[in-house]
N, C-alpha and C. Protein backbone atom coordinates (compact mmCIF):
# COMPACT_ATOMS: atom_id res chain seq x y z
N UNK A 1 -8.78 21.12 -7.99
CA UNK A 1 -7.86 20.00 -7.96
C UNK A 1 -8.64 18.73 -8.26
N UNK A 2 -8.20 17.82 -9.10
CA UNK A 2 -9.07 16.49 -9.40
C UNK A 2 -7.64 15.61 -8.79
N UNK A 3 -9.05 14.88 -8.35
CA UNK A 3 -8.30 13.45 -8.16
C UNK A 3 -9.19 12.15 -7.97
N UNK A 4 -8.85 10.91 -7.59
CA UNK A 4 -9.54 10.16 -7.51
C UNK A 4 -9.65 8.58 -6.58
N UNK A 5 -10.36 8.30 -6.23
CA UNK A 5 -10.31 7.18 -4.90
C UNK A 5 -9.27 5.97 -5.16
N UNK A 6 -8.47 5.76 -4.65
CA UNK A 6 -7.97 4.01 -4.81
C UNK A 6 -7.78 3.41 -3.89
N UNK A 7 -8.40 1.64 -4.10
CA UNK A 7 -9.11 1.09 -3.35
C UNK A 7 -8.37 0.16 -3.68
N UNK A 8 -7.23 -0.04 -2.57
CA UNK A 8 -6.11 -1.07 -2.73
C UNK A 8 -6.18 -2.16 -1.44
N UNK A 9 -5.95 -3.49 -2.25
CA UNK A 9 -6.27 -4.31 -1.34
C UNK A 9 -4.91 -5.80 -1.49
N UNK A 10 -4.39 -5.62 0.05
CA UNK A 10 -2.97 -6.38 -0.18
C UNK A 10 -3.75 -7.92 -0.18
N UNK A 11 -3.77 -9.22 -0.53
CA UNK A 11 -4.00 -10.07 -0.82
C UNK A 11 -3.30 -10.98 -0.28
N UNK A 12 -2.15 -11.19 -0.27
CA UNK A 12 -1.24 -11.97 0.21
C UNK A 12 0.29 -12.44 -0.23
N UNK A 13 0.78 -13.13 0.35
CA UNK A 13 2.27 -13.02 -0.48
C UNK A 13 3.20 -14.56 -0.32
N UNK A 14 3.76 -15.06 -1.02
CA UNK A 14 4.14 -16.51 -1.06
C UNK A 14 5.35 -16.60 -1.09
N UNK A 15 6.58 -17.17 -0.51
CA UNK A 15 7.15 -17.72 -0.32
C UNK A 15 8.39 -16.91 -0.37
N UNK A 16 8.33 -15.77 0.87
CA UNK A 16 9.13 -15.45 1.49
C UNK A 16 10.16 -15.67 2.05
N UNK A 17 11.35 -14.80 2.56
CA UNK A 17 12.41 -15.02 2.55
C UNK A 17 12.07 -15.25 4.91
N UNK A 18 13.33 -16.35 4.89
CA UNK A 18 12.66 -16.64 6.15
C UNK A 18 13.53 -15.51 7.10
N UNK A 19 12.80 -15.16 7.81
CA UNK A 19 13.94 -13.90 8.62
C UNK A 19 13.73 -14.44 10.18
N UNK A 20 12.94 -15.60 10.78
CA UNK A 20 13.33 -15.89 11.92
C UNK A 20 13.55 -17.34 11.78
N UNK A 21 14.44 -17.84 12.72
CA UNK A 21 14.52 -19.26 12.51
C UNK A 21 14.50 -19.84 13.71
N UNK A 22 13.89 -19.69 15.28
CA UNK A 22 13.24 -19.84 16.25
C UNK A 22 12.08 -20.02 16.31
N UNK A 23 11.12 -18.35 16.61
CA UNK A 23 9.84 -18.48 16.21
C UNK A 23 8.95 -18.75 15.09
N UNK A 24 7.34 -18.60 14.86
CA UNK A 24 6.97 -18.36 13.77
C UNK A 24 6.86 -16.78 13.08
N UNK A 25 6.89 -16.54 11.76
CA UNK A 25 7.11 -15.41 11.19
C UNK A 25 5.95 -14.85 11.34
N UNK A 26 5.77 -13.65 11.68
CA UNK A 26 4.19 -12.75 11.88
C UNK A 26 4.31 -11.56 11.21
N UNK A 27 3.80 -11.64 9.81
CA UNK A 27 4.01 -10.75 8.86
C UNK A 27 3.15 -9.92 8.48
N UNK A 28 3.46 -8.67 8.14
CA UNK A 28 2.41 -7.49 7.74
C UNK A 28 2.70 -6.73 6.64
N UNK A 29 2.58 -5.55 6.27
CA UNK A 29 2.81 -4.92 5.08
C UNK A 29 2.54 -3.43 5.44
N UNK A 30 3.16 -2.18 5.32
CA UNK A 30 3.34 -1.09 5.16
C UNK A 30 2.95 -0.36 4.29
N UNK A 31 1.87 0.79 3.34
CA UNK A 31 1.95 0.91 2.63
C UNK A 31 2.21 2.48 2.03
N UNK A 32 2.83 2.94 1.38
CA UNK A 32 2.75 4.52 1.11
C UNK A 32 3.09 4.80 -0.45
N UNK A 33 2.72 6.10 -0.51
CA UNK A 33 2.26 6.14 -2.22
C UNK A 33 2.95 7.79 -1.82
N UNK A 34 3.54 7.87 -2.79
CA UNK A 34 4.58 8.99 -3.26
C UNK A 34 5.79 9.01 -2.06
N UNK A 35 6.04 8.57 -1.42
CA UNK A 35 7.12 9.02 -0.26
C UNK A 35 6.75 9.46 0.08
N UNK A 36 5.36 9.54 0.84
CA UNK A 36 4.79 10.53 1.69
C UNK A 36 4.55 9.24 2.85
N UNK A 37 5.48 9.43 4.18
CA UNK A 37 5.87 8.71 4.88
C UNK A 37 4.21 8.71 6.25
N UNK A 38 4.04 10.33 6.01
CA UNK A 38 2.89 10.34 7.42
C UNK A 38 1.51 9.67 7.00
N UNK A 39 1.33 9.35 5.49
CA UNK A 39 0.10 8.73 4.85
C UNK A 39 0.07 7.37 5.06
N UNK A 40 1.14 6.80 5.75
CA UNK A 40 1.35 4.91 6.02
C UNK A 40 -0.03 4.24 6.24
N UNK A 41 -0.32 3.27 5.52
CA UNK A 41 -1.56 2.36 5.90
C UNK A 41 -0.84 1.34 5.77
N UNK A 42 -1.50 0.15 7.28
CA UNK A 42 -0.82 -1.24 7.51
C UNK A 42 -1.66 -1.88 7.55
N UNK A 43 -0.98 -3.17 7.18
CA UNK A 43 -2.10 -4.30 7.12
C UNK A 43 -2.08 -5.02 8.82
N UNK A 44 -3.48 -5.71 9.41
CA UNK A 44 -3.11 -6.41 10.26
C UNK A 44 -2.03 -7.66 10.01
N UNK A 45 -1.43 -7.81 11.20
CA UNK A 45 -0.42 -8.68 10.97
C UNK A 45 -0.94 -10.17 10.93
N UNK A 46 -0.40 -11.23 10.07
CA UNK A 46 -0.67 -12.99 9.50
C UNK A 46 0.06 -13.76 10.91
N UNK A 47 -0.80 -13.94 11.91
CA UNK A 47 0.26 -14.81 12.75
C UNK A 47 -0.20 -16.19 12.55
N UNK A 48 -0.44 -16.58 11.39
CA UNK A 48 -0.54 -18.18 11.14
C UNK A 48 0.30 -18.66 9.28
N UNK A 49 0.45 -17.93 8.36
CA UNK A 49 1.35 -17.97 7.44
C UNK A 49 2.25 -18.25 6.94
N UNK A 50 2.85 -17.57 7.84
CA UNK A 50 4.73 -17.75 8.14
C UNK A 50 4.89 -16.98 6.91
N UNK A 51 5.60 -18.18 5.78
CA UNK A 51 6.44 -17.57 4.87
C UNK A 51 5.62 -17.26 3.72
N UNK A 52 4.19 -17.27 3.93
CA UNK A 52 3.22 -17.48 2.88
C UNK A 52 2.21 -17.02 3.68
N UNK A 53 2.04 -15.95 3.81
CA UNK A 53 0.78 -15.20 4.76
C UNK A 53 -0.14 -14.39 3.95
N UNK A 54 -1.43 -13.96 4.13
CA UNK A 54 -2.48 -13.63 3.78
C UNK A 54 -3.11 -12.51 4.60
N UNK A 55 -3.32 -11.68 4.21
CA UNK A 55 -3.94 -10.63 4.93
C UNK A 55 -5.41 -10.22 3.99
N UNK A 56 -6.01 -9.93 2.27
CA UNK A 56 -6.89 -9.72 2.14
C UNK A 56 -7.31 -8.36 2.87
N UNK A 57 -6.59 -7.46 2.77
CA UNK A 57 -7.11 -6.87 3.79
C UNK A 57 -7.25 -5.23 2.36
N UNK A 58 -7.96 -4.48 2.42
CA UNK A 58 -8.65 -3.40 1.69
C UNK A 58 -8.43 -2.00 2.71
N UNK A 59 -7.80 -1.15 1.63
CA UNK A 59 -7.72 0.50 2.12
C UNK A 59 -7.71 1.19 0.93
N UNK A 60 -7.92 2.34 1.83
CA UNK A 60 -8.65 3.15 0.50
C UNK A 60 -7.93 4.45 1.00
N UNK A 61 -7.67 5.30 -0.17
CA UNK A 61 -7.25 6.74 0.00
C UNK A 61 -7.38 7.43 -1.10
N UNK A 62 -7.33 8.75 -1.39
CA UNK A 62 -7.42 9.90 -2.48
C UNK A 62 -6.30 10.16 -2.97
N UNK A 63 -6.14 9.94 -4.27
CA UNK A 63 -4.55 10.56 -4.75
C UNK A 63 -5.26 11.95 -6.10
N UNK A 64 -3.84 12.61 -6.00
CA UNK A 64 -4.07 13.46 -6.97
C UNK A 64 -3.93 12.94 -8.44
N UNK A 65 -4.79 13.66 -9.42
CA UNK A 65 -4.89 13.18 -10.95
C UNK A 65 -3.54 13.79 -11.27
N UNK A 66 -2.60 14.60 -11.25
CA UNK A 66 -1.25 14.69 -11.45
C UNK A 66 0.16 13.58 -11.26
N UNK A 67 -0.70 12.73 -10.25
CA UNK A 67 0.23 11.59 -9.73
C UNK A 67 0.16 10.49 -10.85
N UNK A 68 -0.86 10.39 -11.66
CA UNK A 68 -1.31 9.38 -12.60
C UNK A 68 -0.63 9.85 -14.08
N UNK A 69 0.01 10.94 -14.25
CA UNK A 69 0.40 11.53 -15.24
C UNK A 69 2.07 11.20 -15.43
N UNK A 70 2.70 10.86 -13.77
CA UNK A 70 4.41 10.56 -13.99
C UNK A 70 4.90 9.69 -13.55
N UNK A 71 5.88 8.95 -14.16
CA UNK A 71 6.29 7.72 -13.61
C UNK A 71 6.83 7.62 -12.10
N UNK A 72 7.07 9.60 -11.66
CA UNK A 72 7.72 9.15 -10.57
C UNK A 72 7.02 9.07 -9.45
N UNK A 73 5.76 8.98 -9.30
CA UNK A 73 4.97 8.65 -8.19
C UNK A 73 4.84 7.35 -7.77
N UNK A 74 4.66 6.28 -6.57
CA UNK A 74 5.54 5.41 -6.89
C UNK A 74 4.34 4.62 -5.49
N UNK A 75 3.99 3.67 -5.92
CA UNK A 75 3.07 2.97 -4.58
C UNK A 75 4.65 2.01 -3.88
N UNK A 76 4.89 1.88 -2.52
CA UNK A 76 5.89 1.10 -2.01
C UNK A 76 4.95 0.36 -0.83
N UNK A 77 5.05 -0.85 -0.81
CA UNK A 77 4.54 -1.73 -0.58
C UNK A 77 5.65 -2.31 0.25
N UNK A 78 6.31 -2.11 2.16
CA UNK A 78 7.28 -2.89 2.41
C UNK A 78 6.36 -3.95 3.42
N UNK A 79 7.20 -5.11 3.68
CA UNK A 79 6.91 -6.21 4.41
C UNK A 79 7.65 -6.50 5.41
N UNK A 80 7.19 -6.48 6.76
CA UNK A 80 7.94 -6.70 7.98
C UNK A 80 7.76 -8.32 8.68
N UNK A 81 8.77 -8.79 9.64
CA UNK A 81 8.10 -9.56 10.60
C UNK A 81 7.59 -9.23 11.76
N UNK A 82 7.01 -9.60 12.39
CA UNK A 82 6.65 -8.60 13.91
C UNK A 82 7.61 -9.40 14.82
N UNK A 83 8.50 -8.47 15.65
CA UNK A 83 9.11 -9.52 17.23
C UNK A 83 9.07 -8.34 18.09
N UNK A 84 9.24 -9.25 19.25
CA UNK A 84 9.30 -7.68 20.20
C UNK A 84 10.41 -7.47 20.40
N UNK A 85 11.83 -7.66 19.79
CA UNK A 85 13.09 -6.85 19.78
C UNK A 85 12.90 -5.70 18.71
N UNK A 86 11.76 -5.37 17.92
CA UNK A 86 12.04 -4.32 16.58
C UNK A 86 11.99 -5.48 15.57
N UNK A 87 10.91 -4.69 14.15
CA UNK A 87 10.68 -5.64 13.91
C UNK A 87 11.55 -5.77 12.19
N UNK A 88 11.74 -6.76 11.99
CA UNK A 88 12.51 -7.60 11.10
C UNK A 88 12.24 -7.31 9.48
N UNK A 89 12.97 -6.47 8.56
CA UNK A 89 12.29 -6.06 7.39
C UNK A 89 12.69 -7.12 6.56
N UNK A 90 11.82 -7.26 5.69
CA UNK A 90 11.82 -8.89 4.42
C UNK A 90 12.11 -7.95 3.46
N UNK A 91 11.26 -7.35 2.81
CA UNK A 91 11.80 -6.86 1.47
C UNK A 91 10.11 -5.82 0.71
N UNK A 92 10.22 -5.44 -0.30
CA UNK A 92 9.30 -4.37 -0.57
C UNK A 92 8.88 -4.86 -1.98
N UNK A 93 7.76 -4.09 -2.37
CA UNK A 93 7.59 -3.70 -4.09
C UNK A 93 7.41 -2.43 -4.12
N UNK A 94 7.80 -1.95 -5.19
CA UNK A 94 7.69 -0.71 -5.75
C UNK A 94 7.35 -0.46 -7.14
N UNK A 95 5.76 0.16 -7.57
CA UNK A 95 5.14 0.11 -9.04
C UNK A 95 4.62 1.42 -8.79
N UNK A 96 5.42 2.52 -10.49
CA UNK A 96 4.85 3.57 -10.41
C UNK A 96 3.17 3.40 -10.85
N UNK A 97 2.85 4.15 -9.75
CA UNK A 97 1.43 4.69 -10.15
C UNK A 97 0.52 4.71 -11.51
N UNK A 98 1.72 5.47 -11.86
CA UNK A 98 1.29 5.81 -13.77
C UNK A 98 1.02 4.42 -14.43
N UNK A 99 2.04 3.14 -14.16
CA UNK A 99 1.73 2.13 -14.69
C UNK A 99 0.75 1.67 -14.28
N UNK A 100 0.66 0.85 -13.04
CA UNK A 100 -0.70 0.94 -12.42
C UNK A 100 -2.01 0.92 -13.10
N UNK A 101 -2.28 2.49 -13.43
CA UNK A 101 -3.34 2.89 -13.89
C UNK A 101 -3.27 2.59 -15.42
N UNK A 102 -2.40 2.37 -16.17
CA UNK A 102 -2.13 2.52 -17.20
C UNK A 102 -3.04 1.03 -17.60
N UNK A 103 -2.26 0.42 -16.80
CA UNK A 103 -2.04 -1.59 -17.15
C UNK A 103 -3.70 -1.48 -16.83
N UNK A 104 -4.28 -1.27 -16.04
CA UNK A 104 -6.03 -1.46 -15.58
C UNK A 104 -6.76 -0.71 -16.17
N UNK A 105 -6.59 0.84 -16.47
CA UNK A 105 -7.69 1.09 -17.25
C UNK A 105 -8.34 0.89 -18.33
N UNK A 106 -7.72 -0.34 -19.28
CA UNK A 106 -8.32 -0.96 -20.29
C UNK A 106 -9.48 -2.12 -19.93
N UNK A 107 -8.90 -2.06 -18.53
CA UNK A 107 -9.46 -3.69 -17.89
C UNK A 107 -10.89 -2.73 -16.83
N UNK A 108 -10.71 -1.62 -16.96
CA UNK A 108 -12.09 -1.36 -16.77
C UNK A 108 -11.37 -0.66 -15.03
N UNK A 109 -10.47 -0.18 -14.86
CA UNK A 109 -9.86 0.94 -14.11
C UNK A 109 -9.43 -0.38 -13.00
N UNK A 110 -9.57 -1.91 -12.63
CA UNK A 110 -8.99 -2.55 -11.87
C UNK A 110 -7.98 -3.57 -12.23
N UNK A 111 -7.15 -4.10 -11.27
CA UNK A 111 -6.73 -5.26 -11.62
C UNK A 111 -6.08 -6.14 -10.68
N UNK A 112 -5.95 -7.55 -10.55
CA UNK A 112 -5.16 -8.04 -9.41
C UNK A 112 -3.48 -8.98 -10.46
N UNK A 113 -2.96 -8.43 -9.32
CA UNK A 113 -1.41 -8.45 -10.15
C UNK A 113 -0.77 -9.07 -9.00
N UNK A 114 0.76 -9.81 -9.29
CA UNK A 114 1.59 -10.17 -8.65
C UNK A 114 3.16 -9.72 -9.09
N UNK A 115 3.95 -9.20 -7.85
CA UNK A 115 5.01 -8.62 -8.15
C UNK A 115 6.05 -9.83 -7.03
N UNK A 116 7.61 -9.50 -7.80
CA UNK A 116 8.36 -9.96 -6.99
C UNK A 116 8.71 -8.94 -5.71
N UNK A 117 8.89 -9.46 -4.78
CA UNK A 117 9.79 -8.64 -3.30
C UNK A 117 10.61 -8.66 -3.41
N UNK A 118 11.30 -7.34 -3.68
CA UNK A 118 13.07 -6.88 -3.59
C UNK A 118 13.38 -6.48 -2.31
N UNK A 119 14.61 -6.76 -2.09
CA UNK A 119 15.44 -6.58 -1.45
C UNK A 119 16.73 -5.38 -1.32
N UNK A 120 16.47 -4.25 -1.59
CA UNK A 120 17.81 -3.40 -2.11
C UNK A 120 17.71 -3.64 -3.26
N UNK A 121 18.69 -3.86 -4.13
CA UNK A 121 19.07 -3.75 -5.27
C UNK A 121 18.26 -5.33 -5.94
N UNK A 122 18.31 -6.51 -4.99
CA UNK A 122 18.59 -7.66 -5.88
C UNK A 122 17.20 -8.25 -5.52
N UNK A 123 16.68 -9.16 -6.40
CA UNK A 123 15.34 -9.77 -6.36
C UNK A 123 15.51 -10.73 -4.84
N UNK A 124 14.99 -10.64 -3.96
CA UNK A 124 14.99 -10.98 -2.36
C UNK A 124 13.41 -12.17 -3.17
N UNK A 125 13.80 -13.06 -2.09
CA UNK A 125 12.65 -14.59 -2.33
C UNK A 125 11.16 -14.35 -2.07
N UNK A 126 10.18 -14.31 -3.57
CA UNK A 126 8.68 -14.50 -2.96
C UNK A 126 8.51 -13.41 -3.97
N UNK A 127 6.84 -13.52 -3.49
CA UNK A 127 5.81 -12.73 -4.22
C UNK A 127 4.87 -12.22 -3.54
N UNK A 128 4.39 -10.79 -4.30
CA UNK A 128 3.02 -10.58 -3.45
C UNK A 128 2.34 -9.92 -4.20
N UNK A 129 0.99 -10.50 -3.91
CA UNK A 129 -0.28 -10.07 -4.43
C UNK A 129 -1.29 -9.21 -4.21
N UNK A 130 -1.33 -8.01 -4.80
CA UNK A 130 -2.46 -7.06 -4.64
C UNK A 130 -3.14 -6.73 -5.56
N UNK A 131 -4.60 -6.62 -5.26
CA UNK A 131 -5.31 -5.58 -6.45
C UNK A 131 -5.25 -4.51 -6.21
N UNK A 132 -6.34 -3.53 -6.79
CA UNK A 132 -6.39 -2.21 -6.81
C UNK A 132 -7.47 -1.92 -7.48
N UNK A 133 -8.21 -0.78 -7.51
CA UNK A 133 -9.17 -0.51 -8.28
C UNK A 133 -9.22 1.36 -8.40
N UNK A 134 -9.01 1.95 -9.23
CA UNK A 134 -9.12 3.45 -9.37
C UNK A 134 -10.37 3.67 -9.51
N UNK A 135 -11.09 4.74 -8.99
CA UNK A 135 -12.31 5.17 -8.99
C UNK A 135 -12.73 6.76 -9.96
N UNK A 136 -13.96 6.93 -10.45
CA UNK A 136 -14.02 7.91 -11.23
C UNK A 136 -13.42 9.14 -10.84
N UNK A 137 -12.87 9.94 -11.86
CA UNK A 137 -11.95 11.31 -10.98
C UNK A 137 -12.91 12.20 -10.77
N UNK A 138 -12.80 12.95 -9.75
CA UNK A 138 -13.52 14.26 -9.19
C UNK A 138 -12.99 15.38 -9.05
N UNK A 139 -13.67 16.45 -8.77
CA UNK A 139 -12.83 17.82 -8.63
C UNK A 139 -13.33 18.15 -6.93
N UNK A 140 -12.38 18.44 -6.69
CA UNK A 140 -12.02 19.20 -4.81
C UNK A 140 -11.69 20.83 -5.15
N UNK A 141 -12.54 21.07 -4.46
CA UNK A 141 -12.21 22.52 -4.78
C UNK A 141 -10.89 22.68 -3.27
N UNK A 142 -9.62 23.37 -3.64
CA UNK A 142 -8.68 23.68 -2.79
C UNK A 142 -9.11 23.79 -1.51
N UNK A 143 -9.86 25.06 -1.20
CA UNK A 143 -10.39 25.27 -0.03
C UNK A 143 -11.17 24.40 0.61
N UNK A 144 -11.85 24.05 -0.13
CA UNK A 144 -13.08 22.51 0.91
C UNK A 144 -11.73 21.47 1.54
N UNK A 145 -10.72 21.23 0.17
CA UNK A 145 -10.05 20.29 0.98
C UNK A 145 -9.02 20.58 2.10
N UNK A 146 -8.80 22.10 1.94
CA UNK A 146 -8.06 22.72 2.96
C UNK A 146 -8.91 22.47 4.18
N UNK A 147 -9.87 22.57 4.36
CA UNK A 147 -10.69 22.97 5.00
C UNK A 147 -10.84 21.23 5.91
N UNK A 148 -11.72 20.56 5.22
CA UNK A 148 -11.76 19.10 5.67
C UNK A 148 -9.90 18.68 6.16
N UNK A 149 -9.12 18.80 5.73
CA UNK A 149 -7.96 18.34 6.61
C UNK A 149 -7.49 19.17 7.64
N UNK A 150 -8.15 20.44 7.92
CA UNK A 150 -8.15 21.40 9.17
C UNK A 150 -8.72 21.14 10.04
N UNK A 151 -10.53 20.46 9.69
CA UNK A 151 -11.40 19.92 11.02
C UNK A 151 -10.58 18.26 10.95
N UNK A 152 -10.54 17.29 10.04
CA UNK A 152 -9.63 16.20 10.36
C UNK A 152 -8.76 16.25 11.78
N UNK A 153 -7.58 17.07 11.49
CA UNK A 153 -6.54 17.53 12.66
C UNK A 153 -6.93 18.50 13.96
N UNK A 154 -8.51 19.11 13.58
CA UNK A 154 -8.82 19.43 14.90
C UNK A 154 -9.66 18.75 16.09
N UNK A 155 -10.08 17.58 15.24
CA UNK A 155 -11.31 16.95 15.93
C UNK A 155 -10.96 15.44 15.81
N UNK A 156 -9.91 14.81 14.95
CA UNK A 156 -9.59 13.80 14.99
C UNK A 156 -10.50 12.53 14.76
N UNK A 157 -10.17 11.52 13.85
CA UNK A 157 -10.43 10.37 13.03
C UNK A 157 -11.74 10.38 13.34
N UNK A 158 -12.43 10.48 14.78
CA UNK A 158 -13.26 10.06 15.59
C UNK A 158 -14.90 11.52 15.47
N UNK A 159 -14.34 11.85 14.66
CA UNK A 159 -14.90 13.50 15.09
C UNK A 159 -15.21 14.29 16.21
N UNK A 160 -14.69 13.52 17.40
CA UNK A 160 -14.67 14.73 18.79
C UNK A 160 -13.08 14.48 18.71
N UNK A 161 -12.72 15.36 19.95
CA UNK A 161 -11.61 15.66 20.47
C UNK A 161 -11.25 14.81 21.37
């Protein structure tokens, strides 16, 4: 199985749609790549921003070289506020993969880009900024990686129990 590292880093986002009008807005970002909901990486949350918050913040994960081949693999990028009633959704981006890689690997496999935040169907207020960087592809042999996500789930993030 080949695949290869990406090293995505949310940057920040401008001029958001306001979803509290009491407190200040304390905003974060969600991130998952194919609809694979249990793979979520979050950003720490901006409690100084508001509607224009900054996180800079870098994660990294392994995708498969098959994911880079179809449009329908799909990075989703949503944006919350934090309150302690449950917290408050602003709006998302969504860029297939395939483009992604497509648009950067001329530029030398990275790039930093800005997308609008939708809302459902209709362009919802603001922007946000992330790079990304794809890393050289490798081969995993099935079993090693069977294997490494077996001790992963037996020994946990930490490597003891």
């Amino acid at each position: 199985m080949e695949c290869r590292k990406l090293e995505l880093t949310i940057i920040s986002a401008n001029d958001l749609r306001e979803v509290r009008r009491l407190f200040k807005m304390k905003v974060y970002a969600k991130v998952f790549i194919g609809g694979n909901q249990e793979m979520e990486k979050r950003t720490p949350v901006d409690n100084h921003g508001q509607t224009n918050p900054a996180w800079n913040y870098t994660m990294k994960c392994s995708i498969s070289e098959s994911w880079l081949k179809h449009h329908g693999t799909m990075l989703v990028i949503k944006l919350y506020c934090k309150r302690k009633l449950g917290d408050r959704y602003i709006g998302e981006v969504h860029q297939p993969l395939k483009q992604l890689y497509d648009y950067a690997y001329p530029l030398g496999g990275s790039a930093v880009v800005w997308f609008p935040v939708q809302m459902g169907s209709v362009e919802s207020q603001g922007k946000l900024c992330f790079s990304y960087r794809f890393g050289e592809k490798v081969a995993i042999e099935k079993l090693m990686l069977a294997e490494s996500i077996a001790s992963f789930l037996v020994t946990g993030p930490g490597g003891a129990i």
